[in-house]
PDB file of N, CA and C in Angstrom:
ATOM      1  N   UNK A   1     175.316 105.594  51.894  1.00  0.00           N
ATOM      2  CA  UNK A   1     173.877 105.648  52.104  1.00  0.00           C
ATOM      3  C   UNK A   1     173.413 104.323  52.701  1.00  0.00           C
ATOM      4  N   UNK A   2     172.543 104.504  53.735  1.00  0.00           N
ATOM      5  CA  UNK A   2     172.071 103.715  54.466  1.00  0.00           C
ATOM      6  C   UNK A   2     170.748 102.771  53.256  1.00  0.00           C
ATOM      7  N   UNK A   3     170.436 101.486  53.185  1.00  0.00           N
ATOM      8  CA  UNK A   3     169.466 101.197  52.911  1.00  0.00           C
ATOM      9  C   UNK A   3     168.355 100.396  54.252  1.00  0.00           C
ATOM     10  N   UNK A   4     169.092 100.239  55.324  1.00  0.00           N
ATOM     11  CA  UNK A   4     167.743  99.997  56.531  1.00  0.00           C
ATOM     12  C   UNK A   4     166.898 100.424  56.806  1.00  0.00           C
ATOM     13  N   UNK A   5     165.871  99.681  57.288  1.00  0.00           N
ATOM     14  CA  UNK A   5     164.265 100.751  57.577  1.00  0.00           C
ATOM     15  C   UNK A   5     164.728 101.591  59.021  1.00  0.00           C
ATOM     16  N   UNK A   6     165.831 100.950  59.786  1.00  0.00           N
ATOM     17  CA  UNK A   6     165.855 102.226  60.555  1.00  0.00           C
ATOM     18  C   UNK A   6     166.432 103.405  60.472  1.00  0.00           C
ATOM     19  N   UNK A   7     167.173 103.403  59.514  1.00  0.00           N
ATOM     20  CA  UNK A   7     167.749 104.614  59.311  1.00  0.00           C
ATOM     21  C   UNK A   7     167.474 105.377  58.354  1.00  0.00           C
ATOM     22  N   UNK A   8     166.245 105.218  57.385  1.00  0.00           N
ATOM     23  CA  UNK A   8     165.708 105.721  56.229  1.00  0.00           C
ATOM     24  C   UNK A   8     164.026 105.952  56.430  1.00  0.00           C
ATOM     25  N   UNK A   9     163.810 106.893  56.016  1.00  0.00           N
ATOM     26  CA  UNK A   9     161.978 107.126  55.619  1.00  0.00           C
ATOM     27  C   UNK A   9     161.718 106.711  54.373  1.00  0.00           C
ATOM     28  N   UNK A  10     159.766 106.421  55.140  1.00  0.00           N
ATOM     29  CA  UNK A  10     159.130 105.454  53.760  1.00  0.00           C
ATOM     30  C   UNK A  10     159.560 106.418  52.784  1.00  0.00           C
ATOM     31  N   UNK A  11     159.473 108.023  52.509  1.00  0.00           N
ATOM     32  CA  UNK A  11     160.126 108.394  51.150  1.00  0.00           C
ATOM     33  C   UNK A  11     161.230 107.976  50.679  1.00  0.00           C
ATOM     34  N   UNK A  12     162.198 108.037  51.330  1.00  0.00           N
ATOM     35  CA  UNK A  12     163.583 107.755  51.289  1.00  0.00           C
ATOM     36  C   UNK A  12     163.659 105.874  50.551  1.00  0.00           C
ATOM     37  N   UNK A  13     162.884 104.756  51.040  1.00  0.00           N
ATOM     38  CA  UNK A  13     162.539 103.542  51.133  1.00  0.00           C
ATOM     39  C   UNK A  13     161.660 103.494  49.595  1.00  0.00           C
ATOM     40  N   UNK A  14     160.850 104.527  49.312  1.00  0.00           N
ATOM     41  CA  UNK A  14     159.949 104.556  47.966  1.00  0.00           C
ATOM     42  C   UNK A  14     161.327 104.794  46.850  1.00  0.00           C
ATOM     43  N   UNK A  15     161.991 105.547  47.087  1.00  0.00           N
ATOM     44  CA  UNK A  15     162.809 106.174  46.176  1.00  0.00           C
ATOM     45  C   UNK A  15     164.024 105.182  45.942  1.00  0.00           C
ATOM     46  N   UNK A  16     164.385 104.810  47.056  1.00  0.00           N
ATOM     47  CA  UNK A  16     165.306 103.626  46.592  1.00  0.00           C
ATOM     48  C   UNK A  16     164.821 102.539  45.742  1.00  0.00           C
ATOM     49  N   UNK A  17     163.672 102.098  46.308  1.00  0.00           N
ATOM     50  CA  UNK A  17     163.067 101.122  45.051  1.00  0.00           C
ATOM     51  C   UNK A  17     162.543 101.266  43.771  1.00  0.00           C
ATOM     52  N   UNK A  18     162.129 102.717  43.625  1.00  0.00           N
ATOM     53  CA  UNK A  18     162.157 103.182  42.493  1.00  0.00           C
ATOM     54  C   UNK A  18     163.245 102.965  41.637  1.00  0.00           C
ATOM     55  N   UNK A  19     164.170 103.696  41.759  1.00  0.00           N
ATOM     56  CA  UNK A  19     165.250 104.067  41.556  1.00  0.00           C
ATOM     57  C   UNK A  19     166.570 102.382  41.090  1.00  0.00           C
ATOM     58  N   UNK A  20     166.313 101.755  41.574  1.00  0.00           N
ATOM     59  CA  UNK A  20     166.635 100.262  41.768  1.00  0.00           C
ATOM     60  C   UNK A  20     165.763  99.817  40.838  1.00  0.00           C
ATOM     61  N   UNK A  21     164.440  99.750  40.668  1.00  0.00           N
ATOM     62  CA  UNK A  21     163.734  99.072  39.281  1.00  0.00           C
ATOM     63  C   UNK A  21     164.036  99.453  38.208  1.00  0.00           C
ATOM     64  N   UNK A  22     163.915 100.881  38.333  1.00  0.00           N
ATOM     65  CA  UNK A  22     164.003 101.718  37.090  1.00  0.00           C
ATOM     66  C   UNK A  22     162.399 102.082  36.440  1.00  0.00           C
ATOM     67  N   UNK A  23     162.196 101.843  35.807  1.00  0.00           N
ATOM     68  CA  UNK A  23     160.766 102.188  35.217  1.00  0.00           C
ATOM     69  C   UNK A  23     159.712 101.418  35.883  1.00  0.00           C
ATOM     70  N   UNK A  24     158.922 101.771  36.395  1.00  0.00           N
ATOM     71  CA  UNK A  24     158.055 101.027  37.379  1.00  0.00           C
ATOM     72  C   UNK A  24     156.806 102.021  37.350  1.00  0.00           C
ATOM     73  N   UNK A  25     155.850 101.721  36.057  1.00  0.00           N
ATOM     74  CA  UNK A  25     154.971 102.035  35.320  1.00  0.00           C
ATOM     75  C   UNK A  25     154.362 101.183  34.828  1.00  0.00           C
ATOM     76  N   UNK A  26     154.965  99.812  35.027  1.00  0.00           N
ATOM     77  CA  UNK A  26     154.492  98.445  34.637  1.00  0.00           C
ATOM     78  C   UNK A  26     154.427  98.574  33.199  1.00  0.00           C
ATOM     79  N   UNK A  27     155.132  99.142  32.242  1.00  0.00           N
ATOM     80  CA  UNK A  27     154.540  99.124  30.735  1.00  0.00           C
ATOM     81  C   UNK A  27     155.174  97.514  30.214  1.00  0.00           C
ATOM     82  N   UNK A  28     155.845  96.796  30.815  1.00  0.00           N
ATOM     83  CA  UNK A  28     156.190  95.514  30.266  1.00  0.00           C
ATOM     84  C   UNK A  28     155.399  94.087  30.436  1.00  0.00           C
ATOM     85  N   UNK A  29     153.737  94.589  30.048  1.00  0.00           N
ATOM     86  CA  UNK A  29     153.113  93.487  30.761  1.00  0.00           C
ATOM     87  C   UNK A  29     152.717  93.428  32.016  1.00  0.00           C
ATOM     88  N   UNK A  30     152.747  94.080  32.909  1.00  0.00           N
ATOM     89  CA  UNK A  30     152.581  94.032  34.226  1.00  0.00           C
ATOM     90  C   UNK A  30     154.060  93.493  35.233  1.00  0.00           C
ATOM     91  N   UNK A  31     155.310  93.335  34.678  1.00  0.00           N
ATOM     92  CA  UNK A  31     156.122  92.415  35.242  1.00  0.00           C
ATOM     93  C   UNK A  31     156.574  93.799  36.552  1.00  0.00           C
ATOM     94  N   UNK A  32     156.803  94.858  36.186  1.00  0.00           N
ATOM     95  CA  UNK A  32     157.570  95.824  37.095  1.00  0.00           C
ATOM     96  C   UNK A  32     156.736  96.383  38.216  1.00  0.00           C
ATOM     97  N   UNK A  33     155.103  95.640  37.531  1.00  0.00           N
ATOM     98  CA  UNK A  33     154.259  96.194  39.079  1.00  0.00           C
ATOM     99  C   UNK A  33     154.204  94.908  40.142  1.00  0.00           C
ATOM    100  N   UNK A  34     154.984  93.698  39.392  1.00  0.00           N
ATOM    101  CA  UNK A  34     154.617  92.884  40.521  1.00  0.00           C
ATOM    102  C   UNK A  34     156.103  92.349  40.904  1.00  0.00           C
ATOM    103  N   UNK A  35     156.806  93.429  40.687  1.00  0.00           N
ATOM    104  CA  UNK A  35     158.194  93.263  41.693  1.00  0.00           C
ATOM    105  C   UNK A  35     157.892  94.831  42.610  1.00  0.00           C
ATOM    106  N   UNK A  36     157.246  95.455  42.555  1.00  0.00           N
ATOM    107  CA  UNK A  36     157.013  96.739  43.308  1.00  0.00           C
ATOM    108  C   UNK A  36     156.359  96.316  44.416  1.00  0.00           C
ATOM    109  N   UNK A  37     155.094  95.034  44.283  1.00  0.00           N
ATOM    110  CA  UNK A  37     154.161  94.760  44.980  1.00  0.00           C
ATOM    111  C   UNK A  37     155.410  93.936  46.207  1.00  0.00           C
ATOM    112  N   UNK A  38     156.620  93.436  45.338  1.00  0.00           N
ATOM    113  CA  UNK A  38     157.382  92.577  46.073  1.00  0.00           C
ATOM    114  C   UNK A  38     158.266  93.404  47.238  1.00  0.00           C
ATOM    115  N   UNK A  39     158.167  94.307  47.294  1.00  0.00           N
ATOM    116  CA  UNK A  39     159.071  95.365  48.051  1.00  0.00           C
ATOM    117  C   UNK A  39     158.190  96.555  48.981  1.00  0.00           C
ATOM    118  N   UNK A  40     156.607  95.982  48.740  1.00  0.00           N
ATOM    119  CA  UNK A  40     155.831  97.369  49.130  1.00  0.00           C
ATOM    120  C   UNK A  40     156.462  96.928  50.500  1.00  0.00           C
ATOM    121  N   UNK A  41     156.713  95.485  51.502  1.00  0.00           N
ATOM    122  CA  UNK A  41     156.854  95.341  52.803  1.00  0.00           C
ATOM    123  C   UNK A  41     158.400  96.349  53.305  1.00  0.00           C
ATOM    124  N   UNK A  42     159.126  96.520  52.423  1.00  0.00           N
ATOM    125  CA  UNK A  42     159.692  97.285  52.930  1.00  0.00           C
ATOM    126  C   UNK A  42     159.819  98.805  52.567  1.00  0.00           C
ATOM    127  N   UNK A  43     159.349  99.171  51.483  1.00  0.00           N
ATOM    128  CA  UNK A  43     158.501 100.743  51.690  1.00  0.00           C
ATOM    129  C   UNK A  43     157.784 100.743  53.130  1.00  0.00           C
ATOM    130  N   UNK A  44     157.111 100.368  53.313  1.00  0.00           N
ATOM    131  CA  UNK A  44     156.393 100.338  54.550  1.00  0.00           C
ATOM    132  C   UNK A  44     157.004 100.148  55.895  1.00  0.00           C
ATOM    133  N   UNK A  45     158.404  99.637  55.744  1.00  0.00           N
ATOM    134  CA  UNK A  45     159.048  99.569  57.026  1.00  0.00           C
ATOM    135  C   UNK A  45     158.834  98.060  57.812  1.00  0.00           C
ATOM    136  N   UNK A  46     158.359  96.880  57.024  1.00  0.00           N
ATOM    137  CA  UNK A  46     158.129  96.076  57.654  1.00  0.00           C
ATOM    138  C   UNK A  46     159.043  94.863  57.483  1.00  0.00           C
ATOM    139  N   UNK A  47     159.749  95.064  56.612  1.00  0.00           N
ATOM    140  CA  UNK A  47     160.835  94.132  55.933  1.00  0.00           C
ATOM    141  C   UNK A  47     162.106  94.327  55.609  1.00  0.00           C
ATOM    142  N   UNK A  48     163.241  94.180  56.000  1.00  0.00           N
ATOM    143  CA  UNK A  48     164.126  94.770  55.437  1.00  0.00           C
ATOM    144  C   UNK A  48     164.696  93.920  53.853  1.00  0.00           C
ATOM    145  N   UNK A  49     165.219  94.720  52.839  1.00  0.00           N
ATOM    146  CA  UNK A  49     165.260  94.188  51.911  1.00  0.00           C
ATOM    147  C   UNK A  49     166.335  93.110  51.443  1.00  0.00           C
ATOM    148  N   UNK A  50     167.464  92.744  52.631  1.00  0.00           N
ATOM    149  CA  UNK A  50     167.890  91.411  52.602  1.00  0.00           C
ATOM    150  C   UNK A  50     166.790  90.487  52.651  1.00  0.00           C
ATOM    151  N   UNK A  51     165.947  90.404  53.779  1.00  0.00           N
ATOM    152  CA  UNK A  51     164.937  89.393  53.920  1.00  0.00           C
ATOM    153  C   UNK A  51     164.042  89.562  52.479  1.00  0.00           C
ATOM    154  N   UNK A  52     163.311  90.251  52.162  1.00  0.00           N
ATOM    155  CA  UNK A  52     162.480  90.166  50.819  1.00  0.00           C
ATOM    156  C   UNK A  52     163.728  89.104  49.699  1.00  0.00           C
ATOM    157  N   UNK A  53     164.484  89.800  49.540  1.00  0.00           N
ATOM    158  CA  UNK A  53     165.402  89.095  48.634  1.00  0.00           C
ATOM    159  C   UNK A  53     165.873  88.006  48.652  1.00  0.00           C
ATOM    160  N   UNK A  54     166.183  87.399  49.577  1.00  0.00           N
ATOM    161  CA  UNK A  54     166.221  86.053  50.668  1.00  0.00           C
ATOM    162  C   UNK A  54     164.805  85.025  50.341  1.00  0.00           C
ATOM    163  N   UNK A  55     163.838  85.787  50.496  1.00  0.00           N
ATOM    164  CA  UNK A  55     162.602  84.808  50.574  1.00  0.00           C
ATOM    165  C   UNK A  55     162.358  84.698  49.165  1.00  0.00           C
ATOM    166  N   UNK A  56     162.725  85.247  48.130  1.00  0.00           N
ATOM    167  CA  UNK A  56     162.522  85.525  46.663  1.00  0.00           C
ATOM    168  C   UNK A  56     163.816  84.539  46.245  1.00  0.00           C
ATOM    169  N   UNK A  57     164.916  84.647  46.373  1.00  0.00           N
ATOM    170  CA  UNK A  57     165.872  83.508  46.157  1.00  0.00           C
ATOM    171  C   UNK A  57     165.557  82.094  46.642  1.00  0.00           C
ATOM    172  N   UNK A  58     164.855  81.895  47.484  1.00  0.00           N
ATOM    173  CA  UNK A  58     164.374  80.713  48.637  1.00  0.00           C
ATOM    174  C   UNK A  58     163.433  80.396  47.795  1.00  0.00           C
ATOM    175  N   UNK A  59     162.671  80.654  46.447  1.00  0.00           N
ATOM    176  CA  UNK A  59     161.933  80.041  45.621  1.00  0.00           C
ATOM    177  C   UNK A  59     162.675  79.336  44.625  1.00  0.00           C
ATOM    178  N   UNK A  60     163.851  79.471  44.208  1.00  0.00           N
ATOM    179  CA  UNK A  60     164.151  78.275  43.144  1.00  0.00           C
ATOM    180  C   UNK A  60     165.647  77.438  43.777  1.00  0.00           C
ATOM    181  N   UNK A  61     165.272  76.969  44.815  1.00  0.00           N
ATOM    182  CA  UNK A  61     165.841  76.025  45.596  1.00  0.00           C
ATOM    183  C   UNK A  61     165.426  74.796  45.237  1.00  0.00           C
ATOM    184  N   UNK A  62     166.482  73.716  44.940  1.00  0.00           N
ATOM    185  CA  UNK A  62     165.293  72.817  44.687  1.00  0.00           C
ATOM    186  C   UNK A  62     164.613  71.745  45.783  1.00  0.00           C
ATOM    187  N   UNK A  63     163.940  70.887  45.469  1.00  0.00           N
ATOM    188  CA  UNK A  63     163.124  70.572  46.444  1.00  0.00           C
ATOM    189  C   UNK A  63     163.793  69.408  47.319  1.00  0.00           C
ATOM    190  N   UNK A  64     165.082  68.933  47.040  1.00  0.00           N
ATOM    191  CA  UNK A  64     166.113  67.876  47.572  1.00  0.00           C
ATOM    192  C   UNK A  64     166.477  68.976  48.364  1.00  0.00           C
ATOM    193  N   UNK A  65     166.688  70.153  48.550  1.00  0.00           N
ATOM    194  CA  UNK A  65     167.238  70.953  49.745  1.00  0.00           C
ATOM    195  C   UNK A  65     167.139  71.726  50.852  1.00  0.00           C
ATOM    196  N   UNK A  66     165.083  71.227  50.543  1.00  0.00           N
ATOM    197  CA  UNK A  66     164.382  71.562  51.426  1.00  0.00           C
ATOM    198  C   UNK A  66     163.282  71.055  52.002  1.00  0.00           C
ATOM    199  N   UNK A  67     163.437  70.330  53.263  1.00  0.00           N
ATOM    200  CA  UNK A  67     162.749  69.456  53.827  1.00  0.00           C
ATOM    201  C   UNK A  67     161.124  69.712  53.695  1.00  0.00           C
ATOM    202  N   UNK A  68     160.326  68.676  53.303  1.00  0.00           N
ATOM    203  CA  UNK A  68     158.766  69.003  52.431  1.00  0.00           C
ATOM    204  C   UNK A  68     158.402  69.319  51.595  1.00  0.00           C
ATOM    205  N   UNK A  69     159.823  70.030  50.690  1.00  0.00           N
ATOM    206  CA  UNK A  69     159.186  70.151  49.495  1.00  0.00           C
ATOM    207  C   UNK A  69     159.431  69.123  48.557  1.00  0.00           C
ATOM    208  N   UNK A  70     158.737  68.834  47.406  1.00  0.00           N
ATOM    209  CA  UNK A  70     159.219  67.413  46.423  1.00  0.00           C
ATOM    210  C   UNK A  70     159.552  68.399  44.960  1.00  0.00           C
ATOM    211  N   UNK A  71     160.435  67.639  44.590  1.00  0.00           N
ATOM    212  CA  UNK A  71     160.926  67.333  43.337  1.00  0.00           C
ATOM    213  C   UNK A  71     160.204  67.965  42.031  1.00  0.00           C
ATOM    214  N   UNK A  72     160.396  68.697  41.095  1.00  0.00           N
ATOM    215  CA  UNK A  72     159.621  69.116  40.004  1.00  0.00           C
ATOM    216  C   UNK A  72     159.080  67.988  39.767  1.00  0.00           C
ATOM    217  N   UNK A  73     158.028  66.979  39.305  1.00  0.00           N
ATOM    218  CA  UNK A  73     158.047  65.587  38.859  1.00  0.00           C
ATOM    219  C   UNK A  73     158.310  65.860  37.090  1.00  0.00           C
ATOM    220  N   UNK A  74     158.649  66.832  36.666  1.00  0.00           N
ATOM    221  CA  UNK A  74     159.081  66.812  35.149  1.00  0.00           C
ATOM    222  C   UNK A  74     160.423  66.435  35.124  1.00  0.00           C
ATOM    223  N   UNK A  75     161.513  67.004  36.088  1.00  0.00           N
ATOM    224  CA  UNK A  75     162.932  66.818  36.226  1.00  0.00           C
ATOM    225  C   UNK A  75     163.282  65.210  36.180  1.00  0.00           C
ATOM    226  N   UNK A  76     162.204  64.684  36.520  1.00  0.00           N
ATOM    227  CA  UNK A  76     162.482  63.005  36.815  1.00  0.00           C
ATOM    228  C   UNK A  76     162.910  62.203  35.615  1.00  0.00           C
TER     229      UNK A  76
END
């Protein structure tokens, strides 16, 4: 099974991410509606979900490994 937006429909694209969360009803606090919100770009066909996942890993990089960002100042 293909997971690319070109070779899959937004149903096909809804259902995989469904299906991949698992319960996505948000009953845990809100946490499962705001990884849904994280994937609507590629339900929609606008993202493929290497890149979403990529830019979501690219947040706890730390800041020595990325030019402009600084340092937790607690780590110090």
């Amino acid at each position: 099974m293909s997971y690319l937006i070109c070779e899959t429909t937004k149903e096909q694209r809804e259902k995989i991410v469904a299906e991949s969360l698992g319960n996505i009803e948000a009953s845990c606090n809100g946490c499962m509606a705001g990884l849904v919100e994280m994937y609507q770009d590629y339900i929609d066909g606008k993202k493929e979900l290497r890149d979403i996942n990529m830019e979501f890993n690219a947040g706890y990089i730390s800041g020595d490994e990325v030019p402009g960002r600084s340092s937790c100042p607690m780590g110090n």
